[in-house]
C-alpha atoms as a PDB file:
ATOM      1  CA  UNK A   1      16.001 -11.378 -74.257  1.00  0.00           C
ATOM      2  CA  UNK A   2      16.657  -7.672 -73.738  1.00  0.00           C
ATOM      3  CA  UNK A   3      12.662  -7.592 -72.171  1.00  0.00           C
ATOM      4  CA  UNK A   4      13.562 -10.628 -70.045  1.00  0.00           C
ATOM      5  CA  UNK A   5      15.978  -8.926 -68.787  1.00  0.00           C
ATOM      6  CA  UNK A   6      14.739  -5.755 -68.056  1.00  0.00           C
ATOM      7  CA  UNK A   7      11.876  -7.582 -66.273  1.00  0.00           C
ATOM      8  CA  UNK A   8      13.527  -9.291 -64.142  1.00  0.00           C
ATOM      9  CA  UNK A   9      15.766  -6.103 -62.885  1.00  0.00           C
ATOM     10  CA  UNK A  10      12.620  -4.656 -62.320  1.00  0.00           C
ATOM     11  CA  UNK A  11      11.358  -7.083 -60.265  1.00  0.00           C
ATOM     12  CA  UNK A  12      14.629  -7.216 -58.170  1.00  0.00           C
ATOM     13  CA  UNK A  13      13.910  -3.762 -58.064  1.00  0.00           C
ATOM     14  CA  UNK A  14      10.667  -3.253 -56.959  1.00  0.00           C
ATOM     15  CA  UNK A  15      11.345  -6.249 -54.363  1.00  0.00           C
ATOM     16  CA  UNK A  16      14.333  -4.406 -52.682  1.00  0.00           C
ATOM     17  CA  UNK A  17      12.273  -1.428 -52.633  1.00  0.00           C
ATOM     18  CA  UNK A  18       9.387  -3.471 -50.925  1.00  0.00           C
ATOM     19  CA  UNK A  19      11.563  -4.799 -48.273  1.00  0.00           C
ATOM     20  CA  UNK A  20      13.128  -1.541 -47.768  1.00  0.00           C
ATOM     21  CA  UNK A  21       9.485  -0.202 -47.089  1.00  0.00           C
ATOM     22  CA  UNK A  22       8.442  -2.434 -45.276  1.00  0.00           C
ATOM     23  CA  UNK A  23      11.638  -2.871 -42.692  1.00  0.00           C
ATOM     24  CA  UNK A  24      11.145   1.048 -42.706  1.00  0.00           C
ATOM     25  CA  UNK A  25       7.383   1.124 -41.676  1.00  0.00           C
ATOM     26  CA  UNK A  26       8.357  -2.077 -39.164  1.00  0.00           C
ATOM     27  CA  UNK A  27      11.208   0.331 -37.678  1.00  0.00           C
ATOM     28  CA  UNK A  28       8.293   3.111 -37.491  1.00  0.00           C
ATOM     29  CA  UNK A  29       5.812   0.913 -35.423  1.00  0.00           C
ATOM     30  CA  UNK A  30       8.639  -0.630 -33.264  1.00  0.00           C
ATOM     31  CA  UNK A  31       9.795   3.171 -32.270  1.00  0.00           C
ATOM     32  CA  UNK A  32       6.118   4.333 -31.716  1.00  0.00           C
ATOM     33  CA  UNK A  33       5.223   0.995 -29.289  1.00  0.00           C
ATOM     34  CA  UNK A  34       8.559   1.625 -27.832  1.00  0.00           C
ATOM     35  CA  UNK A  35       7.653   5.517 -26.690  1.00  0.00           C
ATOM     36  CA  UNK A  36       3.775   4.536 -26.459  1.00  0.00           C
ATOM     37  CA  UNK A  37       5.633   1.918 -23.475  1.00  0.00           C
ATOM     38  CA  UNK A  38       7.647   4.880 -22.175  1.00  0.00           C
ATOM     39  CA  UNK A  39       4.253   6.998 -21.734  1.00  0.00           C
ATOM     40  CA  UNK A  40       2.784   4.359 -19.934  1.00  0.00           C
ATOM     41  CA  UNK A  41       5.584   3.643 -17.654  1.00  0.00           C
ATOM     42  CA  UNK A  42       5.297   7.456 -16.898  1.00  0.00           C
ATOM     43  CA  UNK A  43       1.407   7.430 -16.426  1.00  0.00           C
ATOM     44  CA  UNK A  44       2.466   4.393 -13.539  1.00  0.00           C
ATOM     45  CA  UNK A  45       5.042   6.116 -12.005  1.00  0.00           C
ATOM     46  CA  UNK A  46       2.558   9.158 -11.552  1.00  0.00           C
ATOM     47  CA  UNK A  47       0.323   7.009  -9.733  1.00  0.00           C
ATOM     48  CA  UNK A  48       2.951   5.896  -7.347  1.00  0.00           C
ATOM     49  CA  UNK A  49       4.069   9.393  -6.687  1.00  0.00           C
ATOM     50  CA  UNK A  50       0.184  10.683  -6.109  1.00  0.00           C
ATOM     51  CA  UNK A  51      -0.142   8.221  -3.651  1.00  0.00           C
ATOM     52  CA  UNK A  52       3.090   8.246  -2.107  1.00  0.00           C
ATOM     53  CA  UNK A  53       3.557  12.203  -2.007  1.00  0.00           C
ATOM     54  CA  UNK A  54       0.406  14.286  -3.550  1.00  0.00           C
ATOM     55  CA  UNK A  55      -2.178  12.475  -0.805  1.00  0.00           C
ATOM     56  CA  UNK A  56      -4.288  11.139  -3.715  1.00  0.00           C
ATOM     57  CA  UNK A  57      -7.515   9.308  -2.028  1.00  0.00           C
ATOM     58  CA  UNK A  58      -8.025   5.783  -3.867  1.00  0.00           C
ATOM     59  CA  UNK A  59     -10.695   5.279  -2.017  1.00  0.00           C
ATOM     60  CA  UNK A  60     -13.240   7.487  -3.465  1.00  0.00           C
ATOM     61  CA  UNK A  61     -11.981   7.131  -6.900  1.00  0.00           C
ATOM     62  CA  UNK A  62     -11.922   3.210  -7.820  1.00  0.00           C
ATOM     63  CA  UNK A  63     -14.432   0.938  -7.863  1.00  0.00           C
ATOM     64  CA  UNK A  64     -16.819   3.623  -9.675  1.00  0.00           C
ATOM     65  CA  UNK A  65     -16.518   2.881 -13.291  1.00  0.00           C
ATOM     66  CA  UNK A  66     -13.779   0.985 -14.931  1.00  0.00           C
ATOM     67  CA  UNK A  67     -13.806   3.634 -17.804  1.00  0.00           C
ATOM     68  CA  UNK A  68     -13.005   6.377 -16.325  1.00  0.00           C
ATOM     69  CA  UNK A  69      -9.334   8.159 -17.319  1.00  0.00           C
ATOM     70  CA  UNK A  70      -7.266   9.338 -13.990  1.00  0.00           C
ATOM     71  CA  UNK A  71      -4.332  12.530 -14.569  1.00  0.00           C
ATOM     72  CA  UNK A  72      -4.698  12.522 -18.522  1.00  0.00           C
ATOM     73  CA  UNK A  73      -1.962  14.063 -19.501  1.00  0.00           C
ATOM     74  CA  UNK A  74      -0.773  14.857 -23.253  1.00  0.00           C
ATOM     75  CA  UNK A  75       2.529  15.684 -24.839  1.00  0.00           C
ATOM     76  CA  UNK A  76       4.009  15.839 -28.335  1.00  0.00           C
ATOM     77  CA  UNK A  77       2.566  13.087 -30.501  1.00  0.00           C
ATOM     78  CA  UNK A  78       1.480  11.697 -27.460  1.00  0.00           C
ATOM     79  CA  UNK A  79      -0.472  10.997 -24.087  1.00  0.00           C
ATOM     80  CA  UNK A  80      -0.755   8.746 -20.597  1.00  0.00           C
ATOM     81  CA  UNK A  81      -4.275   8.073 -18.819  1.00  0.00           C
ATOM     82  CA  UNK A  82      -4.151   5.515 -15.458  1.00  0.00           C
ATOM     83  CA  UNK A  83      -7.474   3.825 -15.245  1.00  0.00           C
ATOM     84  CA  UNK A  84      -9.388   1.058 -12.579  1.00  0.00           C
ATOM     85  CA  UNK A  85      -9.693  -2.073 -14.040  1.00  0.00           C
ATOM     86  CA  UNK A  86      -9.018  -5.783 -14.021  1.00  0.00           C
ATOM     87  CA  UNK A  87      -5.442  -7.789 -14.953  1.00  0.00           C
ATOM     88  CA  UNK A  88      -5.747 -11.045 -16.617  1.00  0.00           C
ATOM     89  CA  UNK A  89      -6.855 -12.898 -13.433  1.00  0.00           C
ATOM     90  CA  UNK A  90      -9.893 -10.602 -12.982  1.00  0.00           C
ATOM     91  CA  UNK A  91      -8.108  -8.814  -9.919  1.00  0.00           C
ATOM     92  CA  UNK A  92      -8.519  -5.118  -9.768  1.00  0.00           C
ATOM     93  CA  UNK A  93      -5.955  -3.029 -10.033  1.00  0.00           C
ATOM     94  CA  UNK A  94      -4.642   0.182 -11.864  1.00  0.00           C
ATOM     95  CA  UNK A  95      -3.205   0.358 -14.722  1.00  0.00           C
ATOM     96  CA  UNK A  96      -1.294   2.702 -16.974  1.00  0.00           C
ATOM     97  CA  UNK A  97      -1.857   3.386 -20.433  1.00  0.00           C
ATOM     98  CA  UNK A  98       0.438   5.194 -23.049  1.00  0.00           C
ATOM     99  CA  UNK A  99      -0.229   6.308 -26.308  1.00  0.00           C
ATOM    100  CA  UNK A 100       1.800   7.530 -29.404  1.00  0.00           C
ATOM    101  CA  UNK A 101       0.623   8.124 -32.323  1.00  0.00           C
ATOM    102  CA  UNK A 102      -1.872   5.548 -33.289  1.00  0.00           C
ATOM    103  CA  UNK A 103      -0.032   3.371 -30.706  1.00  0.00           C
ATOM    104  CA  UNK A 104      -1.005   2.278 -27.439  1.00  0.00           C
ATOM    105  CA  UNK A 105       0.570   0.446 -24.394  1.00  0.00           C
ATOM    106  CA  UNK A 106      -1.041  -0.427 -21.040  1.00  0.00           C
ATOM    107  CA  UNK A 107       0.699  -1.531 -18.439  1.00  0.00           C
ATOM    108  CA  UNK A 108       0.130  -2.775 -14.734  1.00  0.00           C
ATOM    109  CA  UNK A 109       0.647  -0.356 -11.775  1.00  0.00           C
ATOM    110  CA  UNK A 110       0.462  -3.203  -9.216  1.00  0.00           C
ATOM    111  CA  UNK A 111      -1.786  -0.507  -7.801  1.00  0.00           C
ATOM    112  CA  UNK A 112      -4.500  -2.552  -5.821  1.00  0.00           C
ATOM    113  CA  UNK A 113      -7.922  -0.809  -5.584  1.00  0.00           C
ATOM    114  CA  UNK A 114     -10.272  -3.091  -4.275  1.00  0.00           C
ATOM    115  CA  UNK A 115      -9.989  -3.005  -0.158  1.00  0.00           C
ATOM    116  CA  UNK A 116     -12.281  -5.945   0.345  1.00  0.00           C
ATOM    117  CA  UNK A 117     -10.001  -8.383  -1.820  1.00  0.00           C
ATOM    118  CA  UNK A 118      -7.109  -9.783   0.228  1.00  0.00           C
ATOM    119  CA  UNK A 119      -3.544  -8.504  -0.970  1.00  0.00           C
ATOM    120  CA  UNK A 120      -1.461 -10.518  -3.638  1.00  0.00           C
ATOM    121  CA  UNK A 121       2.255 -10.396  -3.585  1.00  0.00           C
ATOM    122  CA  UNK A 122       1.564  -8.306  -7.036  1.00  0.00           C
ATOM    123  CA  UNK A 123       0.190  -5.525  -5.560  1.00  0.00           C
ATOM    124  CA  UNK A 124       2.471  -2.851  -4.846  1.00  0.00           C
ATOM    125  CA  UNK A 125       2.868  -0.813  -1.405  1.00  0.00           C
ATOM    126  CA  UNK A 126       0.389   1.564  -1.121  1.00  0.00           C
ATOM    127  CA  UNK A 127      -2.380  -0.377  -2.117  1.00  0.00           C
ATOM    128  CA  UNK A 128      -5.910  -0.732  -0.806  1.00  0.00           C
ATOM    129  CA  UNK A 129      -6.689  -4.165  -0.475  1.00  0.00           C
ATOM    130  CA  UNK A 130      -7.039  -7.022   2.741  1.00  0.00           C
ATOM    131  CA  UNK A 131      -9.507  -4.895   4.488  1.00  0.00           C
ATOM    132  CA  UNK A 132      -6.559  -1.695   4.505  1.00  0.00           C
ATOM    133  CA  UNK A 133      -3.561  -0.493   3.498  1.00  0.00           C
ATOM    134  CA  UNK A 134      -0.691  -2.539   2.312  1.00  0.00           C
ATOM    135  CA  UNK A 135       2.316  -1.147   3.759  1.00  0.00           C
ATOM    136  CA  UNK A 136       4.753  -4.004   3.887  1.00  0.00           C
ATOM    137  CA  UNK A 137       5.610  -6.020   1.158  1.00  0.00           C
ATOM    138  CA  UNK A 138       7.412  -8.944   2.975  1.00  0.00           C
ATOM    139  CA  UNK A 139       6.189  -9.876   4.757  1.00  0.00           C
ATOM    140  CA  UNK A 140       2.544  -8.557   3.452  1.00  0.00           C
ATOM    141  CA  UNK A 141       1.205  -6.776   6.153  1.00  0.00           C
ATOM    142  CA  UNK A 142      -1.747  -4.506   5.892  1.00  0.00           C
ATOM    143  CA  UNK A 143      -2.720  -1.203   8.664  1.00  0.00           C
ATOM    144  CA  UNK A 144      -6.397  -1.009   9.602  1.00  0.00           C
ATOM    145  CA  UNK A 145      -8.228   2.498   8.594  1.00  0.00           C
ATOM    146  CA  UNK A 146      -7.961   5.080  10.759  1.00  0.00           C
ATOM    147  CA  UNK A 147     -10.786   6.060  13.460  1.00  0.00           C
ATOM    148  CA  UNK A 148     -12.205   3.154  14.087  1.00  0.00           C
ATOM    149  CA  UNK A 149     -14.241   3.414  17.303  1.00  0.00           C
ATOM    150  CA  UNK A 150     -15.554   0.033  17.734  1.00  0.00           C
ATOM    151  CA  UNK A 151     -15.090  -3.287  16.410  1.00  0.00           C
ATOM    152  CA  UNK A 152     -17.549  -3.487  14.022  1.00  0.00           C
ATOM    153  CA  UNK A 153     -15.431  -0.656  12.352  1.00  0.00           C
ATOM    154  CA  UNK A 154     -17.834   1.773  12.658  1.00  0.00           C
ATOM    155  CA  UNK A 155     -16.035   5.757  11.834  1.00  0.00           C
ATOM    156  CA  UNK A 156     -13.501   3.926  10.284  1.00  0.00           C
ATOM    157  CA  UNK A 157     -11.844   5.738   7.297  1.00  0.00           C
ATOM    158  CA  UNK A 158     -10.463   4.149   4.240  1.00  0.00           C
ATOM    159  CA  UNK A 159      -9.273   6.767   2.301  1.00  0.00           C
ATOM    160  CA  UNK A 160      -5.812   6.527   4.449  1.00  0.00           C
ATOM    161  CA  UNK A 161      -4.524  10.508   3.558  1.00  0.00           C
ATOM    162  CA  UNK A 162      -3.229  12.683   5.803  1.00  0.00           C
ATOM    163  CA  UNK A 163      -6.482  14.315   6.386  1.00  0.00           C
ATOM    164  CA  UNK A 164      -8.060  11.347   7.022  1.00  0.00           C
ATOM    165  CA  UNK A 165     -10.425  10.914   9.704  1.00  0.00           C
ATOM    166  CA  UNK A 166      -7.737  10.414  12.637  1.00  0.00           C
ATOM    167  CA  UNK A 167      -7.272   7.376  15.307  1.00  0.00           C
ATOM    168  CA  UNK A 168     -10.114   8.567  18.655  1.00  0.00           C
ATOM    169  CA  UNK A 169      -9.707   5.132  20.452  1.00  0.00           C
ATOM    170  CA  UNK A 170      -7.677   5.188  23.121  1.00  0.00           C
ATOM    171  CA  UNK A 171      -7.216   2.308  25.213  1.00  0.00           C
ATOM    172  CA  UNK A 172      -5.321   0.161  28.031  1.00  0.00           C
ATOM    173  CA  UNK A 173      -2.952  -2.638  27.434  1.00  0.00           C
ATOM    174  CA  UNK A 174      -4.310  -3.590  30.728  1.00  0.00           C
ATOM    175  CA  UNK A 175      -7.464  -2.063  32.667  1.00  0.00           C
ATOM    176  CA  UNK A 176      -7.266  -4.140  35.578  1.00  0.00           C
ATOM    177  CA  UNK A 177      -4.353  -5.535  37.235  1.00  0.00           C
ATOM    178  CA  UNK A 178      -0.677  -5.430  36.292  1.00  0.00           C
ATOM    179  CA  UNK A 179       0.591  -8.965  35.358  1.00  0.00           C
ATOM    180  CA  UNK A 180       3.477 -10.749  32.917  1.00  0.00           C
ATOM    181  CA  UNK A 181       1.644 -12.268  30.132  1.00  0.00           C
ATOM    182  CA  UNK A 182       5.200 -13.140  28.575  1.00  0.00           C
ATOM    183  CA  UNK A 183       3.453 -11.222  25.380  1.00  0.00           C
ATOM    184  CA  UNK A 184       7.259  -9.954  24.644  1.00  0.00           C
ATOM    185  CA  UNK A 185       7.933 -11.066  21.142  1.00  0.00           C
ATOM    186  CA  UNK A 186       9.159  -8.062  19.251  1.00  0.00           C
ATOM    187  CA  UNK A 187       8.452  -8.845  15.801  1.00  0.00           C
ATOM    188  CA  UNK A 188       5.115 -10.399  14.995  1.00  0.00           C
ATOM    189  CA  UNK A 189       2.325  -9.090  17.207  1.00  0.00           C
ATOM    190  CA  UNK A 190       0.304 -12.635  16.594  1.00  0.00           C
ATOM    191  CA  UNK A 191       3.124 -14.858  18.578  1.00  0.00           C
ATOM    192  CA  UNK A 192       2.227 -12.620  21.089  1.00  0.00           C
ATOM    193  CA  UNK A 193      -1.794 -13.213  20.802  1.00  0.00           C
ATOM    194  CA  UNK A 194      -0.925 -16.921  20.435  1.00  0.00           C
ATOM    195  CA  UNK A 195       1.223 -16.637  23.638  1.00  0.00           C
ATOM    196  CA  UNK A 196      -1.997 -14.931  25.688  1.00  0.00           C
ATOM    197  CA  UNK A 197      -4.476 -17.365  24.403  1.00  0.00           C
ATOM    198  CA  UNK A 198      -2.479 -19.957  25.293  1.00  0.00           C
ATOM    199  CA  UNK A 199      -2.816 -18.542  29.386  1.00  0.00           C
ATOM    200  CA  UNK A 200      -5.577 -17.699  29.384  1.00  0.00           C
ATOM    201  CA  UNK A 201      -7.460 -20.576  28.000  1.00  0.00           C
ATOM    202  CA  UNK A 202      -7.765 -19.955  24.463  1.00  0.00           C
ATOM    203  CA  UNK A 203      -8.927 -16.807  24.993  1.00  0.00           C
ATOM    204  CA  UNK A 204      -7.884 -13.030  25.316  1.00  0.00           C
ATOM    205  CA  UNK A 205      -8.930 -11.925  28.512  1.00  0.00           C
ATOM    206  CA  UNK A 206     -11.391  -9.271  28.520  1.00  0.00           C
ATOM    207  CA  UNK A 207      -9.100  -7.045  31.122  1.00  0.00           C
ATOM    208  CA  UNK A 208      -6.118  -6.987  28.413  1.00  0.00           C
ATOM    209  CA  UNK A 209      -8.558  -4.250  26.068  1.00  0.00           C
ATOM    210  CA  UNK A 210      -6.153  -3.230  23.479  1.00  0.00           C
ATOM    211  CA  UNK A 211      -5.460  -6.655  22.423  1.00  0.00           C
ATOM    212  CA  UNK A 212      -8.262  -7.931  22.347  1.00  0.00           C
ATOM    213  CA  UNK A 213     -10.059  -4.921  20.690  1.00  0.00           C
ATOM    214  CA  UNK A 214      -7.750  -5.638  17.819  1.00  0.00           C
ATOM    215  CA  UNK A 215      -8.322  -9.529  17.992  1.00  0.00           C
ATOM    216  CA  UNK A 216     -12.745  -8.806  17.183  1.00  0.00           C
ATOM    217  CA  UNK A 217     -11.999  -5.509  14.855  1.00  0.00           C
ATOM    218  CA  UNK A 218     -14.079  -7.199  12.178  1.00  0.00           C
ATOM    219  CA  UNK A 219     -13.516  -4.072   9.416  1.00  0.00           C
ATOM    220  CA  UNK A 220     -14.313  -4.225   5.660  1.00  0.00           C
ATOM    221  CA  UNK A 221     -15.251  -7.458   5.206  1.00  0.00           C
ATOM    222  CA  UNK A 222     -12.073  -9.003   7.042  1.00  0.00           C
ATOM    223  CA  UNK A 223     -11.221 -10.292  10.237  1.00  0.00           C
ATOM    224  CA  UNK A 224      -7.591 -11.535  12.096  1.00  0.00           C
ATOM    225  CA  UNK A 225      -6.346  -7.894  13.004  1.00  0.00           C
ATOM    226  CA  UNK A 226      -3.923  -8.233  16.009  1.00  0.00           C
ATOM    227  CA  UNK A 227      -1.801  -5.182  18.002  1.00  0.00           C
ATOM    228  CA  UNK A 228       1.586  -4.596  16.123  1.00  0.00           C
ATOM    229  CA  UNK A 229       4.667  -5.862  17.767  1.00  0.00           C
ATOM    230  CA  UNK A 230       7.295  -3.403  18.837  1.00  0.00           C
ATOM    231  CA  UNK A 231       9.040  -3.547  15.279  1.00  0.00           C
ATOM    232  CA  UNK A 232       6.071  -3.606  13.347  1.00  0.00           C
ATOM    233  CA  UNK A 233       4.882  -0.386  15.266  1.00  0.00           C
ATOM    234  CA  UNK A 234       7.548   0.691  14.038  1.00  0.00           C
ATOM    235  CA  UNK A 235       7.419  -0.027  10.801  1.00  0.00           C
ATOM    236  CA  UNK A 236       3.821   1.284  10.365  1.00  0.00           C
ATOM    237  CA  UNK A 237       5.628   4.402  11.526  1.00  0.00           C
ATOM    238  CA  UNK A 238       8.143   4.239   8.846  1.00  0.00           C
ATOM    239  CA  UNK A 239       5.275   4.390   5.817  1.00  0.00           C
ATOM    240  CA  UNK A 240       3.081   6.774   7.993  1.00  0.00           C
ATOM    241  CA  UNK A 241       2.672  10.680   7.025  1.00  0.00           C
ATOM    242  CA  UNK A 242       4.674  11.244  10.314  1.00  0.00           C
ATOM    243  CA  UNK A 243       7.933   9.763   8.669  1.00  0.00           C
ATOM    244  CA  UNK A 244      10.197  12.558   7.816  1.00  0.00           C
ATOM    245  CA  UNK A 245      13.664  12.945   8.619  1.00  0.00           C
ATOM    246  CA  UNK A 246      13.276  10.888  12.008  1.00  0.00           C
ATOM    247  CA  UNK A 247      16.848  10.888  13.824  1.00  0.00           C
ATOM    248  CA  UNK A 248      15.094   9.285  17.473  1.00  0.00           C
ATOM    249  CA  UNK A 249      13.542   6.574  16.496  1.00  0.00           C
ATOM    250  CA  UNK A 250      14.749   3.242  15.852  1.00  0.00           C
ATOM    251  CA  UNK A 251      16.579   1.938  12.064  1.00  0.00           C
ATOM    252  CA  UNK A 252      16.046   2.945  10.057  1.00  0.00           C
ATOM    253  CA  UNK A 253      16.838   7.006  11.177  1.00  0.00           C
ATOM    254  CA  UNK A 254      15.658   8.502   7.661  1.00  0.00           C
ATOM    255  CA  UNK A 255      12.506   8.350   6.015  1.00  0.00           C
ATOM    256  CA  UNK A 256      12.397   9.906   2.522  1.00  0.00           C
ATOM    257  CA  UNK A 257       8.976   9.573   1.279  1.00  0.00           C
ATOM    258  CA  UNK A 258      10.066  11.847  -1.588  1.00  0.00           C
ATOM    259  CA  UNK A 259      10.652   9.237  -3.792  1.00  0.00           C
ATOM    260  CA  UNK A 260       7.357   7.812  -5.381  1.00  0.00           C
ATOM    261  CA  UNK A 261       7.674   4.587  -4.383  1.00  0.00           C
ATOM    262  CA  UNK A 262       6.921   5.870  -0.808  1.00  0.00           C
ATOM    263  CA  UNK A 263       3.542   4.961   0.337  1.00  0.00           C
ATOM    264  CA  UNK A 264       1.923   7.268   3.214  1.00  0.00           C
ATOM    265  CA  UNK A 265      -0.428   6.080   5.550  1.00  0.00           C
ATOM    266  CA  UNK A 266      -2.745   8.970   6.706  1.00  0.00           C
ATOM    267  CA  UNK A 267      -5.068   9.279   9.976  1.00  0.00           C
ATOM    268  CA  UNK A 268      -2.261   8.930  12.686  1.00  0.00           C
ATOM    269  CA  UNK A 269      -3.190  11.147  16.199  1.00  0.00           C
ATOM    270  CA  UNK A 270      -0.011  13.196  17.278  1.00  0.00           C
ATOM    271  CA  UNK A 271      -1.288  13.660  20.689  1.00  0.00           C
ATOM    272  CA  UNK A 272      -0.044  10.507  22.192  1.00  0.00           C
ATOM    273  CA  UNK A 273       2.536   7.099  21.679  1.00  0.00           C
ATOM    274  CA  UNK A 274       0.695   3.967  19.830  1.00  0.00           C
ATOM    275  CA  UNK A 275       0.958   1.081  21.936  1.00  0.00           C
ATOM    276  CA  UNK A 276       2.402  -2.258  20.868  1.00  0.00           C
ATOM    277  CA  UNK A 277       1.303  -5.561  21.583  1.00  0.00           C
ATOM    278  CA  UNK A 278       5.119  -6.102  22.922  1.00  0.00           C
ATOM    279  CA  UNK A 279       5.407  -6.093  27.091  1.00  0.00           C
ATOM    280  CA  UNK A 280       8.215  -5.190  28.907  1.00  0.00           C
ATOM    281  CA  UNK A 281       7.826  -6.156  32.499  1.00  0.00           C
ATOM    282  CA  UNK A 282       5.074  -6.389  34.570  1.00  0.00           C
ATOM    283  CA  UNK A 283       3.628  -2.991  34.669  1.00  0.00           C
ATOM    284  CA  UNK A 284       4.425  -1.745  31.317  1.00  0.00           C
ATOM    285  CA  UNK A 285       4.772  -2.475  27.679  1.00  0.00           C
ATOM    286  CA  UNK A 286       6.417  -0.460  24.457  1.00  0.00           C
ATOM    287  CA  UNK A 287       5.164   2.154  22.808  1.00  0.00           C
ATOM    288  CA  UNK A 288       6.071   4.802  20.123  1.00  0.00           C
ATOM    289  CA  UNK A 289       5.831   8.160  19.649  1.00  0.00           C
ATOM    290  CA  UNK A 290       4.674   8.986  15.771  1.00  0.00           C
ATOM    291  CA  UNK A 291       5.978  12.639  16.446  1.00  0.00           C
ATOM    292  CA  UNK A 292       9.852  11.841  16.426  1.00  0.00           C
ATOM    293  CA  UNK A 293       9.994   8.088  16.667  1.00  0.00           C
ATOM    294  CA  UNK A 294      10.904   7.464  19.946  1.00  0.00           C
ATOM    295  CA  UNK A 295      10.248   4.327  21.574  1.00  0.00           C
ATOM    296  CA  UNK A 296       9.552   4.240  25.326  1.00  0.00           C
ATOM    297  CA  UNK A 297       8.397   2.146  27.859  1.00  0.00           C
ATOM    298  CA  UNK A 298       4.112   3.181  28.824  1.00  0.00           C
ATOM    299  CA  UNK A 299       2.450   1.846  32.163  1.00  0.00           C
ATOM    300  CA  UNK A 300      -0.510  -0.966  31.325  1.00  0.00           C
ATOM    301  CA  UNK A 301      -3.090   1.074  32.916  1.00  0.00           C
ATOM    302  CA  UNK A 302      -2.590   4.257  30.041  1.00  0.00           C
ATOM    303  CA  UNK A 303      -4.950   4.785  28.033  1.00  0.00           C
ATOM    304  CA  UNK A 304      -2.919   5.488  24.536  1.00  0.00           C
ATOM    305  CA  UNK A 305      -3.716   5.114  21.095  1.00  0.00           C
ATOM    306  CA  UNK A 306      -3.665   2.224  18.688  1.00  0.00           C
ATOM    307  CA  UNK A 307      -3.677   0.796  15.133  1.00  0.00           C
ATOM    308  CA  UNK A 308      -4.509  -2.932  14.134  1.00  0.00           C
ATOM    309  CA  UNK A 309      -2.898  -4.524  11.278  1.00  0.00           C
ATOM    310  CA  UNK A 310      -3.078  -8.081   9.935  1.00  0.00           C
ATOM    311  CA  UNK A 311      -0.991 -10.213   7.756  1.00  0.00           C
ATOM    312  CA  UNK A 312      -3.235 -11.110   4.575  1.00  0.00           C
END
């Protein structure tokens, strides 16, 4: 009886201790997946802020090899590595992966890489995808690569840094005669197109150049560009490497692209206003200047400098 017993306490005892191991080693794993997480959430803020601030170029990095480690960078117990690769839906994009221990996490920048692919409402600002840069997340509106000379996109530059090659074409709203092409629609560049084409017989009239350079650009692999509206001029402005501490221009007055969710868009000329696709009377039509933000009025006939964009 006495053995019985003493069995049995044994096995009590060796169970509790069991459990108590095992809830321990449990505890162990959950804290290392839980700072392996951490380390990955770092590695994807890094990307954000070497895009956003540090004028990474995505460009000539992704797309080469899938297994290649971007800003390794190790710590106590513990590392982050971004690579290129593929989500669960086979699209390309960035992601993040932290280790602790013999722990690892990887998570999803939302960092698209592959400029050809059209944009997703996953991918985050900054992004190269839709044939450029994603700069506005809703709606999703993408800016064309800087110099472009012609519209087969020939010069055009897609590594979008402040380096960048920078915008050469320079063009007139209007080369030929000053007219009202009730193109004044100050928020979505392609009502204006629409309202053109629908005066001119379906077509944009060879005379109105800017416009209708954007309407053939036909750059990395996509097609439907159009001249930015006054606002959306504006708010290419806003996420270009010009934005800093603007008090001219129009809301909003402060661009902090300190924070590293602030994308830059590289390859601007300072020398001159971008035009918009917005008129304002018969002989002229809005511009902006990407030096202090100031929008103006700019005769038809000017020959001033211009970015397409398109909404994926």
């Amino acid at each position: 009886m006495t053995l019985l017993v003493l069995t049995g306490i044994f096995i009590i005892a060796f169970g509790a201790g069991y459990l108590s191991f095992f809830n321990t080693k449990n505890t162990d794993i959950y804290q290392q997946s839980a700072r392996a997480r951490l380390a990955a959430e770092a590695g994807a803020e890094r990307m954000k802020w070497e895009l956003g601030n540090n004028d990474y170029d995505l460009d000539a990095t992704c797309g080469l090899s899938t297994s290649t480690r971007l800003f390794e960078t190790q710590f106590d117990d513990g590392s982050y590595y971004l690579k290129c690769d593929f989500d669960q839906a086979d699209y390309p994009k960035i992601q993040a992966v932290g280790v602790y221990k013999n722990i690892s996490v990887t998570l999803d920048t939302g960092i698209c890489y592959n400029i050809e692919t059209e944009c997703t409402s996953t991918c985050a600002l900054g992004s190269l995808c839709g044939g450029g840069a994603l700069f506005s997340a809703s709606p999703l509106m993408v800016a064309s690569p800087s110099g472009c000379t012609d519209i087969s996109g020939t010069g055009c530059d897609n590594s979008f840094t402040a380096t960048s090659t920078p915008d050469t074409a320079s063009l007139a709203w209007d080369n030929a005669t000053t007219s009202v092409t009730s193109a004044i629609d100050a928020d979505d560049g392609r009502v204006n197109v629409t309202t053109i084409k629908a005066a001119n017989g379906g077509n944009v009239p060879a005379n109105l150049v800017a416009i209708k350079f954007c309407e053939d650009l036909s750059v990395n692999s996509k097609t439907g560009w159009y001249l930015p509206a006054k606002n959306e001029l504006n708010t290419v402005l806003r996420n270009s490497n010009y934005c800093t501490e603007d008090s001219q221009g129009p809301e909003p007055l402060y661009c902090d692209h300190s924070t590293s969710t602030s994308p830059i868009i590289g390859g601007f000329s300072n020398s001159s206003p971008y035009m918009s696709s917005t008129e304002n009377d018969v002989d002229t039509f809005w511009s902006q200047d990407f030096t202090n933000g100031t929008q103006a009025t700019s005769t038809k006939s000017s020959a001033i400098f211009l970015r397409c964009i398109r909404r994926p």
